[in-house]
C-alpha atoms as a PDB file:
ATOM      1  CA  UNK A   1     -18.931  -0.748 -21.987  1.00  0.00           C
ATOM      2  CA  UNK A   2     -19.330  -1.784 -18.209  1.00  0.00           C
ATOM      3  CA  UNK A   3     -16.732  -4.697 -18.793  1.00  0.00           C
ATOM      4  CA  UNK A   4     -14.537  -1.757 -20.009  1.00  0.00           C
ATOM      5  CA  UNK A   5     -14.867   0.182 -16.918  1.00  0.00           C
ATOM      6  CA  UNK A   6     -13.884  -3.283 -14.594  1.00  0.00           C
ATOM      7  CA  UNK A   7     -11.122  -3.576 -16.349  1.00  0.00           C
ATOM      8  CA  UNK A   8      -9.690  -0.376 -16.512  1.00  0.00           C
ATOM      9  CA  UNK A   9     -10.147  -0.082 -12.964  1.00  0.00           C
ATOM     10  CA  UNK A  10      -8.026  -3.231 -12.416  1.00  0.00           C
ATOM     11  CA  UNK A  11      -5.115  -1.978 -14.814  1.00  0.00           C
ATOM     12  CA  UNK A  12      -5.178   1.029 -13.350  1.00  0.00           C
ATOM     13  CA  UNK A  13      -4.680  -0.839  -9.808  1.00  0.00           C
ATOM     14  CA  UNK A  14      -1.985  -2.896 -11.070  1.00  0.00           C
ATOM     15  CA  UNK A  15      -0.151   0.039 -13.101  1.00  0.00           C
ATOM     16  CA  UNK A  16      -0.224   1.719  -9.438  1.00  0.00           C
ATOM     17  CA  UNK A  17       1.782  -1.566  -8.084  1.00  0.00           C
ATOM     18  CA  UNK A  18       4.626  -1.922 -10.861  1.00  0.00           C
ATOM     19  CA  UNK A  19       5.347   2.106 -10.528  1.00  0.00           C
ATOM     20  CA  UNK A  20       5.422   1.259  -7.013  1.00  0.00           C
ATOM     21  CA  UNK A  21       7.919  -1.069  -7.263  1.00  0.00           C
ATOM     22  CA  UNK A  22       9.677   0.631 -10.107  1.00  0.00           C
ATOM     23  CA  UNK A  23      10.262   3.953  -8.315  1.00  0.00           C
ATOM     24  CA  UNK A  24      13.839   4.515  -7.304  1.00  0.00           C
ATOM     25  CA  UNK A  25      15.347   5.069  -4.751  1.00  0.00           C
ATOM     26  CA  UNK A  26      13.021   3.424  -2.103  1.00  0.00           C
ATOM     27  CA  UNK A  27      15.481   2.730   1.321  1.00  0.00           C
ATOM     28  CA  UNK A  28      14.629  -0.803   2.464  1.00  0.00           C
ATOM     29  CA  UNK A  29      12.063  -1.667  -0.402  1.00  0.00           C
ATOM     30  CA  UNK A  30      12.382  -3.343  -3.588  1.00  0.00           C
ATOM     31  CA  UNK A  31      13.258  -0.805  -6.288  1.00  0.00           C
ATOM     32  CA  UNK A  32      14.324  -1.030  -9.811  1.00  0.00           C
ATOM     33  CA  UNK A  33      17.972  -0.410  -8.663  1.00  0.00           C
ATOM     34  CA  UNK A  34      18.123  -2.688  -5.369  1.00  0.00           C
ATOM     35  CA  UNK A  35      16.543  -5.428  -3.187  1.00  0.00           C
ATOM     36  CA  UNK A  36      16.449  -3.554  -0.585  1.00  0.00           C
ATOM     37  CA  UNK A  37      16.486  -5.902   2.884  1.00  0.00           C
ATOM     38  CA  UNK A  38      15.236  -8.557   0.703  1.00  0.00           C
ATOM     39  CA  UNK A  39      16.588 -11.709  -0.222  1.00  0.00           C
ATOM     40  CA  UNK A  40      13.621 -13.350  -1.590  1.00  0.00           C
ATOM     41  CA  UNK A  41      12.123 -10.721  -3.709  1.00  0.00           C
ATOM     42  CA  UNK A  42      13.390  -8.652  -6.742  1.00  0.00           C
ATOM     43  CA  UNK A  43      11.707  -6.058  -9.561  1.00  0.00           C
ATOM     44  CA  UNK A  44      11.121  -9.023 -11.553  1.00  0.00           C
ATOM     45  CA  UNK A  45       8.856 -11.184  -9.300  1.00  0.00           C
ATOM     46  CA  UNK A  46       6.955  -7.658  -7.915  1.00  0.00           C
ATOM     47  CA  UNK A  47       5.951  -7.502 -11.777  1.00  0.00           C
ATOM     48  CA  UNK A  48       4.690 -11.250 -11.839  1.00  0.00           C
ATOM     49  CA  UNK A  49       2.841 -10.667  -8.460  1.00  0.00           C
ATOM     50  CA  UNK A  50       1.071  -7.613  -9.996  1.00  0.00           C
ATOM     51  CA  UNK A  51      -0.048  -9.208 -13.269  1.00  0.00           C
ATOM     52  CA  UNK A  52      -1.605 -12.065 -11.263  1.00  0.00           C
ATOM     53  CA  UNK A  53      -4.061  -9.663  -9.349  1.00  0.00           C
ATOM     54  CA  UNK A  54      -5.439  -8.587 -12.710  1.00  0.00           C
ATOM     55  CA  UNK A  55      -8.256 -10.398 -12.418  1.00  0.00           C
ATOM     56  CA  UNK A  56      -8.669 -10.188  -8.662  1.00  0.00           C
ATOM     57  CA  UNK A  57      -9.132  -6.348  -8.934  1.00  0.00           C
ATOM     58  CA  UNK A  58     -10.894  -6.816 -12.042  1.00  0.00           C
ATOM     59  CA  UNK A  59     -13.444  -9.066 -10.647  1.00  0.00           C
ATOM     60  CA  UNK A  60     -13.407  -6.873  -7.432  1.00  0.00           C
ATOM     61  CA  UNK A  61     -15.004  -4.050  -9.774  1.00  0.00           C
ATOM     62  CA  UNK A  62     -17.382  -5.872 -11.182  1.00  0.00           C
ATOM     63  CA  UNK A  63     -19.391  -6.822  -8.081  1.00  0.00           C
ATOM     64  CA  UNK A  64     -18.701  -3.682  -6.380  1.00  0.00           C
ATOM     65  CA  UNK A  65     -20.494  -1.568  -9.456  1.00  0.00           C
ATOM     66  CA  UNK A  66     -23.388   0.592  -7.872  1.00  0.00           C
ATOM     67  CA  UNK A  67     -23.764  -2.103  -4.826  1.00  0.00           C
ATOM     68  CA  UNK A  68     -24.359  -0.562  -1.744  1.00  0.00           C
ATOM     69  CA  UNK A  69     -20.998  -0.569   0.919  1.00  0.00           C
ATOM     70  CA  UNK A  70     -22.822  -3.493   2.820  1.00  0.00           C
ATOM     71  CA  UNK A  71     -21.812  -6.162   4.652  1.00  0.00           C
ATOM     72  CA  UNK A  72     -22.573  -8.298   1.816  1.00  0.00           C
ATOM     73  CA  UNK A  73     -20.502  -6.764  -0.412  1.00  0.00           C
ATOM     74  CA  UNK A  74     -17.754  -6.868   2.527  1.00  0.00           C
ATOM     75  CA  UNK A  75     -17.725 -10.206   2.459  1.00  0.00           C
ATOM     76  CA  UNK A  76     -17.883 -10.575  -1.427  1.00  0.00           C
ATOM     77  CA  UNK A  77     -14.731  -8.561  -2.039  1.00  0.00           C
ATOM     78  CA  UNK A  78     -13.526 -10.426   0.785  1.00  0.00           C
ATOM     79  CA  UNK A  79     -13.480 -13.683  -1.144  1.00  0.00           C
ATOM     80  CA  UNK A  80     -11.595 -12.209  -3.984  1.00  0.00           C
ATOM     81  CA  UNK A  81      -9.555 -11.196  -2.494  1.00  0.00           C
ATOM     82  CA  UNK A  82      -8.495 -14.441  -0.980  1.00  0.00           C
ATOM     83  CA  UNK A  83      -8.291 -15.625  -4.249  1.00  0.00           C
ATOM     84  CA  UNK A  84      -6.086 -13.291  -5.468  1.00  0.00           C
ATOM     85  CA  UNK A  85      -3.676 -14.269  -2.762  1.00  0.00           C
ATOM     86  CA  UNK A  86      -3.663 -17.321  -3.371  1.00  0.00           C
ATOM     87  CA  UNK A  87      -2.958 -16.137  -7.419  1.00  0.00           C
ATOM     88  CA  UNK A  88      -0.448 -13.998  -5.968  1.00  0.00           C
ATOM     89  CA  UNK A  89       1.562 -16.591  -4.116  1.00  0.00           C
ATOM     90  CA  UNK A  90       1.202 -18.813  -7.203  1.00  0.00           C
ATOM     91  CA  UNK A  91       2.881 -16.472  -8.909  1.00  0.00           C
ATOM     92  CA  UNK A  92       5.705 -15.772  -6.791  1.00  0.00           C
ATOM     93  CA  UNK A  93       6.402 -19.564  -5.510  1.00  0.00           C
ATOM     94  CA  UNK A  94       5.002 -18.597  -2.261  1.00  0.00           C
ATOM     95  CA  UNK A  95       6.469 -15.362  -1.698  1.00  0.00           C
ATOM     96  CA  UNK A  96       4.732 -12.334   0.089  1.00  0.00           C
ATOM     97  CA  UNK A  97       4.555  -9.693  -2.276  1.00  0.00           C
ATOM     98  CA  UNK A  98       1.299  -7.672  -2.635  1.00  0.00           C
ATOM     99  CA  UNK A  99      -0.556  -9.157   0.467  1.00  0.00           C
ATOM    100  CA  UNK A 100      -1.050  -5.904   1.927  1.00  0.00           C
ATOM    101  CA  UNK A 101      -1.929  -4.225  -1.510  1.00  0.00           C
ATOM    102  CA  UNK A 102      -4.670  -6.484  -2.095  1.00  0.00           C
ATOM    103  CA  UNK A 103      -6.181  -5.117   0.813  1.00  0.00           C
ATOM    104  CA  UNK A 104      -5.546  -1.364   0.246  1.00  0.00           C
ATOM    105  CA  UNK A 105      -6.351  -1.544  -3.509  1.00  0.00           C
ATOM    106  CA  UNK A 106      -8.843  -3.916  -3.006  1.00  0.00           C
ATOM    107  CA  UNK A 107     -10.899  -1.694  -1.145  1.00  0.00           C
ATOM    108  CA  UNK A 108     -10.103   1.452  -3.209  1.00  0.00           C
ATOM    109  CA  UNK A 109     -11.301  -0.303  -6.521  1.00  0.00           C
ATOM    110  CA  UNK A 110     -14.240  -1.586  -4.872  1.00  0.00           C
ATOM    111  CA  UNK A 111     -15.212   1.803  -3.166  1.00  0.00           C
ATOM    112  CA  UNK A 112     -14.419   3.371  -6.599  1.00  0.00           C
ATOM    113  CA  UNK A 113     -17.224   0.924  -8.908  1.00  0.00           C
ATOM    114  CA  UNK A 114     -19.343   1.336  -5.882  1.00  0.00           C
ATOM    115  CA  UNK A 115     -19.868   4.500  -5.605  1.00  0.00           C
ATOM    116  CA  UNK A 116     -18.720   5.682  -9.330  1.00  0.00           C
ATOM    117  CA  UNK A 117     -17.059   8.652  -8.207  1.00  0.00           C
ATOM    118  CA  UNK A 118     -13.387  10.163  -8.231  1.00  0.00           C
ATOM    119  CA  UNK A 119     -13.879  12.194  -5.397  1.00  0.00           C
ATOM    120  CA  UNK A 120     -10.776  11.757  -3.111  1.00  0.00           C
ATOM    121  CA  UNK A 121     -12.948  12.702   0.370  1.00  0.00           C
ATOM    122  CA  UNK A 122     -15.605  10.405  -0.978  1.00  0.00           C
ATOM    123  CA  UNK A 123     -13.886   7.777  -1.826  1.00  0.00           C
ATOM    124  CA  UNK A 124     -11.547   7.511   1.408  1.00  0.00           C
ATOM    125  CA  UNK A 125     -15.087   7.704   3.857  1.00  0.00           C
ATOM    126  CA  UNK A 126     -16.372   4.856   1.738  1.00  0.00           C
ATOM    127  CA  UNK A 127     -12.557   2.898   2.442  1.00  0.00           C
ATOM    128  CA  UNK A 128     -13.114   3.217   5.975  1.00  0.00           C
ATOM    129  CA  UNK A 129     -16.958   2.451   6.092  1.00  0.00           C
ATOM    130  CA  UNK A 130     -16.580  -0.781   4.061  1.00  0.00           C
ATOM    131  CA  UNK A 131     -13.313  -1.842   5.971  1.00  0.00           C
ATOM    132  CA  UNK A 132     -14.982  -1.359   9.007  1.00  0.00           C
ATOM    133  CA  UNK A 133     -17.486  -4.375   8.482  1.00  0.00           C
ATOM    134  CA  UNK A 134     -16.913  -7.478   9.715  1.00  0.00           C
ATOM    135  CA  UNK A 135     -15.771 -10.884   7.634  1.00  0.00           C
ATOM    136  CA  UNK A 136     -17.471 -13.716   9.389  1.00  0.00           C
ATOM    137  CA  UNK A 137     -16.033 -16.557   6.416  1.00  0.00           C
ATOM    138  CA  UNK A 138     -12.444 -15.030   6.750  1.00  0.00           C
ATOM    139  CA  UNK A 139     -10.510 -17.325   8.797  1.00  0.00           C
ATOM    140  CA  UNK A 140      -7.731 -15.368  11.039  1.00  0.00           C
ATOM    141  CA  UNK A 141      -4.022 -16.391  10.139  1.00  0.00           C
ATOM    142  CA  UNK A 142      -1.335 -15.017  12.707  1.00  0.00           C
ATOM    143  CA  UNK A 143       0.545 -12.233  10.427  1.00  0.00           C
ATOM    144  CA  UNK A 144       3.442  -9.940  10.643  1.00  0.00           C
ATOM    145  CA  UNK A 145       0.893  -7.493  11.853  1.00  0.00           C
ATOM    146  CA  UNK A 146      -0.975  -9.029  14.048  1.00  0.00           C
ATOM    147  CA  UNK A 147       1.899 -10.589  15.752  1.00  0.00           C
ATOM    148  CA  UNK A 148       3.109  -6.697  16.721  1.00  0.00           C
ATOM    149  CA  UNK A 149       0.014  -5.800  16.700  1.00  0.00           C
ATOM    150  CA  UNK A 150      -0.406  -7.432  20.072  1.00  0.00           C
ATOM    151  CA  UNK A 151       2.813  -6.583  21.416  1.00  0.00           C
ATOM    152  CA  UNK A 152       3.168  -3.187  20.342  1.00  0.00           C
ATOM    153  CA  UNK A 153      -0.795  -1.880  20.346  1.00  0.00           C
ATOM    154  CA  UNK A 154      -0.254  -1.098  16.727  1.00  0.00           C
ATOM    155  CA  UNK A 155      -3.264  -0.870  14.163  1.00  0.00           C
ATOM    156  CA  UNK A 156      -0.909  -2.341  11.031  1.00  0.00           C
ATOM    157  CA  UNK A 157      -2.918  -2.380   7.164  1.00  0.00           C
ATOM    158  CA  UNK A 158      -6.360  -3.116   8.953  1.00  0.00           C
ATOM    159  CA  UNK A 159      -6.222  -0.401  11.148  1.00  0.00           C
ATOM    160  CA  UNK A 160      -4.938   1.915   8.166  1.00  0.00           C
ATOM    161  CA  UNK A 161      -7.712   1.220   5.415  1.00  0.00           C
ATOM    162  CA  UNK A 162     -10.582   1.778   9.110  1.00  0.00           C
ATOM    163  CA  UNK A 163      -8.778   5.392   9.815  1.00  0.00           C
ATOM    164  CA  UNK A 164      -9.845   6.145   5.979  1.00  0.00           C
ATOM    165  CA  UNK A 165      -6.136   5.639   4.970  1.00  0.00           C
ATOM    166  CA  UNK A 166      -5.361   9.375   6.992  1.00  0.00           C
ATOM    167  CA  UNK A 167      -1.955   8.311   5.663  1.00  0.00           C
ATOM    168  CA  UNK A 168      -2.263   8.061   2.522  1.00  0.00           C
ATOM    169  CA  UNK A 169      -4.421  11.463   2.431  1.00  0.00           C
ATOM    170  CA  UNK A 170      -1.576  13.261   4.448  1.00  0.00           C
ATOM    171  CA  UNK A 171       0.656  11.763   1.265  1.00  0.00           C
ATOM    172  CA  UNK A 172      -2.059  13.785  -0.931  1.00  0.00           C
ATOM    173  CA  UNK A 173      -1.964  16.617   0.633  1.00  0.00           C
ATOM    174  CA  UNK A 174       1.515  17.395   0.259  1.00  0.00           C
ATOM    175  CA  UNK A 175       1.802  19.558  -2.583  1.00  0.00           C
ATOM    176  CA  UNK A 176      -1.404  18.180  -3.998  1.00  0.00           C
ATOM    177  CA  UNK A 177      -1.053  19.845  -7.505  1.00  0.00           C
ATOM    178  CA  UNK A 178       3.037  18.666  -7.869  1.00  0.00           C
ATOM    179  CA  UNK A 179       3.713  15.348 -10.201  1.00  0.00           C
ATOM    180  CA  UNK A 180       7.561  15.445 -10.070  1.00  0.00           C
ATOM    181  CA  UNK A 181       9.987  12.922  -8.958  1.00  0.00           C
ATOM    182  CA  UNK A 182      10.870  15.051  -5.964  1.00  0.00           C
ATOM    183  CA  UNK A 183       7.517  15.433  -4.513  1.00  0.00           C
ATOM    184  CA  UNK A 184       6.637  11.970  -4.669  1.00  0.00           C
ATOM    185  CA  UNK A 185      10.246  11.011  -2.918  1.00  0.00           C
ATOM    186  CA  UNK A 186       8.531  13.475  -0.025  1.00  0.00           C
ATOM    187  CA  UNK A 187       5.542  11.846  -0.227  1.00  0.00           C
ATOM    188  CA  UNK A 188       7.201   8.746   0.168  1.00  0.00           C
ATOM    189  CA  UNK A 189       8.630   9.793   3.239  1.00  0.00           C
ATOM    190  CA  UNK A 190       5.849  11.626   4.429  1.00  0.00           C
ATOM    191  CA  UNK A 191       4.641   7.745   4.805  1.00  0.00           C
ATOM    192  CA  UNK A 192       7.803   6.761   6.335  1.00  0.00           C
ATOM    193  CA  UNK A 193       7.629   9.094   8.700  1.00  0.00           C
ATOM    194  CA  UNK A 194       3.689   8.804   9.969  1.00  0.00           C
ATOM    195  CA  UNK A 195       2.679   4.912   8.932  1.00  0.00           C
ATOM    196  CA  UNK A 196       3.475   2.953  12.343  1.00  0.00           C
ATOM    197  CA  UNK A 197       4.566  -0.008  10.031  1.00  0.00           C
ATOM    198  CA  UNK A 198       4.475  -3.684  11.261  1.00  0.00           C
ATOM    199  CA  UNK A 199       6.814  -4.731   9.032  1.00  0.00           C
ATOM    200  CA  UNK A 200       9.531  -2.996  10.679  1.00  0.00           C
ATOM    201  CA  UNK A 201       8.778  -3.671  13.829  1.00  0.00           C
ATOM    202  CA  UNK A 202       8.420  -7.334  13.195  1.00  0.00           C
ATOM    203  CA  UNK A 203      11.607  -6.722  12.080  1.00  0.00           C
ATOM    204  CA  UNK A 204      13.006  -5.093  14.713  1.00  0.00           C
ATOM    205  CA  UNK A 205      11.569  -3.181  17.548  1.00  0.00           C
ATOM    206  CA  UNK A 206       9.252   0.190  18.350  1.00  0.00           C
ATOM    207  CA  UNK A 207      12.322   2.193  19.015  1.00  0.00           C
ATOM    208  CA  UNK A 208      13.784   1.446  15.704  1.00  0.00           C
ATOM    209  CA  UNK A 209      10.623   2.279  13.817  1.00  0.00           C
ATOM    210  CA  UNK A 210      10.625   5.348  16.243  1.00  0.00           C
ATOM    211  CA  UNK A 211      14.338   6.298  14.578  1.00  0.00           C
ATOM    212  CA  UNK A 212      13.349   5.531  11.202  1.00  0.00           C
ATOM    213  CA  UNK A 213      10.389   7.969  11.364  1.00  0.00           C
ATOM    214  CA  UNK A 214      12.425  10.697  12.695  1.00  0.00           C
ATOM    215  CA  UNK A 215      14.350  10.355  10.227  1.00  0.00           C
ATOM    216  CA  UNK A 216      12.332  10.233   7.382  1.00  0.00           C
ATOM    217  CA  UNK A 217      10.206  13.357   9.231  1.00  0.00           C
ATOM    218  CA  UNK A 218      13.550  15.552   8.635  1.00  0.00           C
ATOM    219  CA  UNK A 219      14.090  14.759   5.780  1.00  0.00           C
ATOM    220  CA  UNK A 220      10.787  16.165   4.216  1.00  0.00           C
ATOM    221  CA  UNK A 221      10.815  19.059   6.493  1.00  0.00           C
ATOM    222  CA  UNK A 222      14.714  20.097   4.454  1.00  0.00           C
ATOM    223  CA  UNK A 223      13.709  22.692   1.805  1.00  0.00           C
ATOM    224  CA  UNK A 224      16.633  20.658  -0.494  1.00  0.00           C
ATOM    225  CA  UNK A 225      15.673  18.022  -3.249  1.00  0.00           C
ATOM    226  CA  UNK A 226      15.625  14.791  -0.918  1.00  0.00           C
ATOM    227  CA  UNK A 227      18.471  13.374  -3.418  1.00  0.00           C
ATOM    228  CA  UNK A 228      20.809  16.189  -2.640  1.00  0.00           C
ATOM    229  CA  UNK A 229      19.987  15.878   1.030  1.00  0.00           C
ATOM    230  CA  UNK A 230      23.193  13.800   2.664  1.00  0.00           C
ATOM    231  CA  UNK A 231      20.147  12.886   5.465  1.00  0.00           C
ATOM    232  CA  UNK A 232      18.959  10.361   2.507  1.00  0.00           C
ATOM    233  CA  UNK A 233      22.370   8.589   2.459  1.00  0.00           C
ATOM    234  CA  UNK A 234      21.934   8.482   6.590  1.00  0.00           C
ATOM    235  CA  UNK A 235      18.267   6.893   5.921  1.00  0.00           C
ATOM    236  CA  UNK A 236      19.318   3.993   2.953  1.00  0.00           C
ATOM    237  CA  UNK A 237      22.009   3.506   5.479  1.00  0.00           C
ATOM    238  CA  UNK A 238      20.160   3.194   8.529  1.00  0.00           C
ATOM    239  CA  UNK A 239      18.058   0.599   6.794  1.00  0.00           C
ATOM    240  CA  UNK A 240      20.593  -1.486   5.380  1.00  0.00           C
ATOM    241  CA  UNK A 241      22.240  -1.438   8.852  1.00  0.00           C
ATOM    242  CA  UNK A 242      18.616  -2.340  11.163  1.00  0.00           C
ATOM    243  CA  UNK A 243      17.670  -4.486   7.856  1.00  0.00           C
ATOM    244  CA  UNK A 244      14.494  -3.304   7.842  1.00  0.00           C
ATOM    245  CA  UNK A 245      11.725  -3.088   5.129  1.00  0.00           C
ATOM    246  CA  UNK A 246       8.573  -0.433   5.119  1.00  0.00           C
ATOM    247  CA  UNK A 247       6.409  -2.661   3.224  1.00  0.00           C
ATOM    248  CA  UNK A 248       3.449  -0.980   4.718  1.00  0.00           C
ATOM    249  CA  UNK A 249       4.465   2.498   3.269  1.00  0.00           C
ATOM    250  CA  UNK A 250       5.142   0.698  -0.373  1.00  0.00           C
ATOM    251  CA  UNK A 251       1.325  -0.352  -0.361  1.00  0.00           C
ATOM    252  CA  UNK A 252       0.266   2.670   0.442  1.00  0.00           C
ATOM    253  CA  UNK A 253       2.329   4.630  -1.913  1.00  0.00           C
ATOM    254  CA  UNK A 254       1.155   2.443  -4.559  1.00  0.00           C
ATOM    255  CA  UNK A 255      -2.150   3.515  -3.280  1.00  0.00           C
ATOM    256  CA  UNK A 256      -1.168   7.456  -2.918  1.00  0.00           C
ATOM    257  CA  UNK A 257      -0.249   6.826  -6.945  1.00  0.00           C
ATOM    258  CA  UNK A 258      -3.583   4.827  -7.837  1.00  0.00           C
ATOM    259  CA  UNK A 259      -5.430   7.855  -6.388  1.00  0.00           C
ATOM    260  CA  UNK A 260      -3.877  10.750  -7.806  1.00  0.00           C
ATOM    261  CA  UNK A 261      -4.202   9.001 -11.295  1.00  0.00           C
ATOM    262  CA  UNK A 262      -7.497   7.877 -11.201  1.00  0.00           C
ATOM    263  CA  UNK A 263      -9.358   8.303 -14.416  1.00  0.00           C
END
């Protein structure tokens, strides 16, 4: 019965990732219609990446299951998680798909078995309690976020899971009782237009992040549908034209999705 609870856990983490990827229109990410400023990545090799975490998640859940959020946990799920990225990059020939959802997730599924509960509040202080505990066998590679992290003074996915994911709860909270395609577009760019994302600005610069959230920021504050909104043609646009990708937002809309459909 336990083993049925990992698991489920772990689907339900990877389910969260292919909708992710699936949902469509997403300007500058992978989508089931477009590879968005990618030329390395499509729908197809999103879906391999996910199915290799399986396990990661899966065995994620199983040591996380009424253990304490302590540092040895930390640096158990830690481990896994490594492992997973290396299963992950096996997967996808070496691409960088779900590097940034293995964190997220990661800590959501382990936060979840921990503390067994579905309580959103609950479960977000536990994120950002666990997160905030040092790794002392995790070796530090220079990354996309790091790199602007230092130029910029930008937190990137480490800094999001210590906050408590605040972004991913301001997702939430937008119409927190609405399932439709429209609210989730908004909640989509309710992340574009708060998540300071690395990716872009490795991508780019601050001031073009700075546009693309303004953007974004409009667009949810326009009472019409966000497909009927000719400011959505201006954002795909502006994003094929800076060829950036918000790959920060996509891991934490994949989390937004996890959350609301937890069971």
């Amino acid at each position: 019965m336990i083993e049925t609870k990992y698991l489920l856990l772990a689907k339900q983490a990877v389910s969260a990732l292919k909708w992710e990827v699936s949902f469509s229109p997403k300007p500058g990410l992978v989508d089931a219609v477009s590879n968005g400023s990618h030329t390395d990545m499509d729908i197809v090799l999103f879906y391999k990446s996910a199915d290799a975490l399986l396990s990661g998640f899966e065995e994620m859940a199983r040591v996380s299951f009424r253990h304490p959020l302590d540092l040895k946990l930390r640096e158990a799920i830690g481990k896994i998680g490594r492992i997973a990225e290396k299963d992950m990059f096996a997967a996808t020939n070496g691409v960088n798909t779900h590097k940034g959802a293995i964190w997220s997730l990661g800590l959501l599924v382990s936060v979840i078995s921990s503390l067994q509960t579905d309580d959103l509040a609950e479960i977000l202080a536990g994120v950002k309690k666990l997160s905030r505990m040092p790794d002392r066998f995790n070796e530090v590679k220079p990354t996309h976020g790091q790199v602007t992290k230092q130029k910029y003074a930008l937190t990137g996915a480490k800094g999001e899971a210590q906050s408590g994911l605040i972004n991913v709860a301001k997702a939430l909270s937008f119409q927190p009782e609405a399932d439709d395609f429209d609210t989730w577009m908004r909640r989509l760019l309710v992340l574009y237009s708060n998540v300071n994302d690395t990716n872009i600005v490795y991508r780019s610069d601050l001031e073009t992040l700075q546009q693309f959230q303004k953007l974004s920021a409009e667009i949810v504050r326009d009472p019409r549908s966000v497909m009927g909104n000719p400011q959505f043609t201006i954002l795909q646009n502006f994003t094929k034209e800076k060829n950036i990708s918000p790959g920060g937002s996509a891991d934490l809309f994949a989390a937004s999705y996890f959350l609301k459909h937890l069971n």
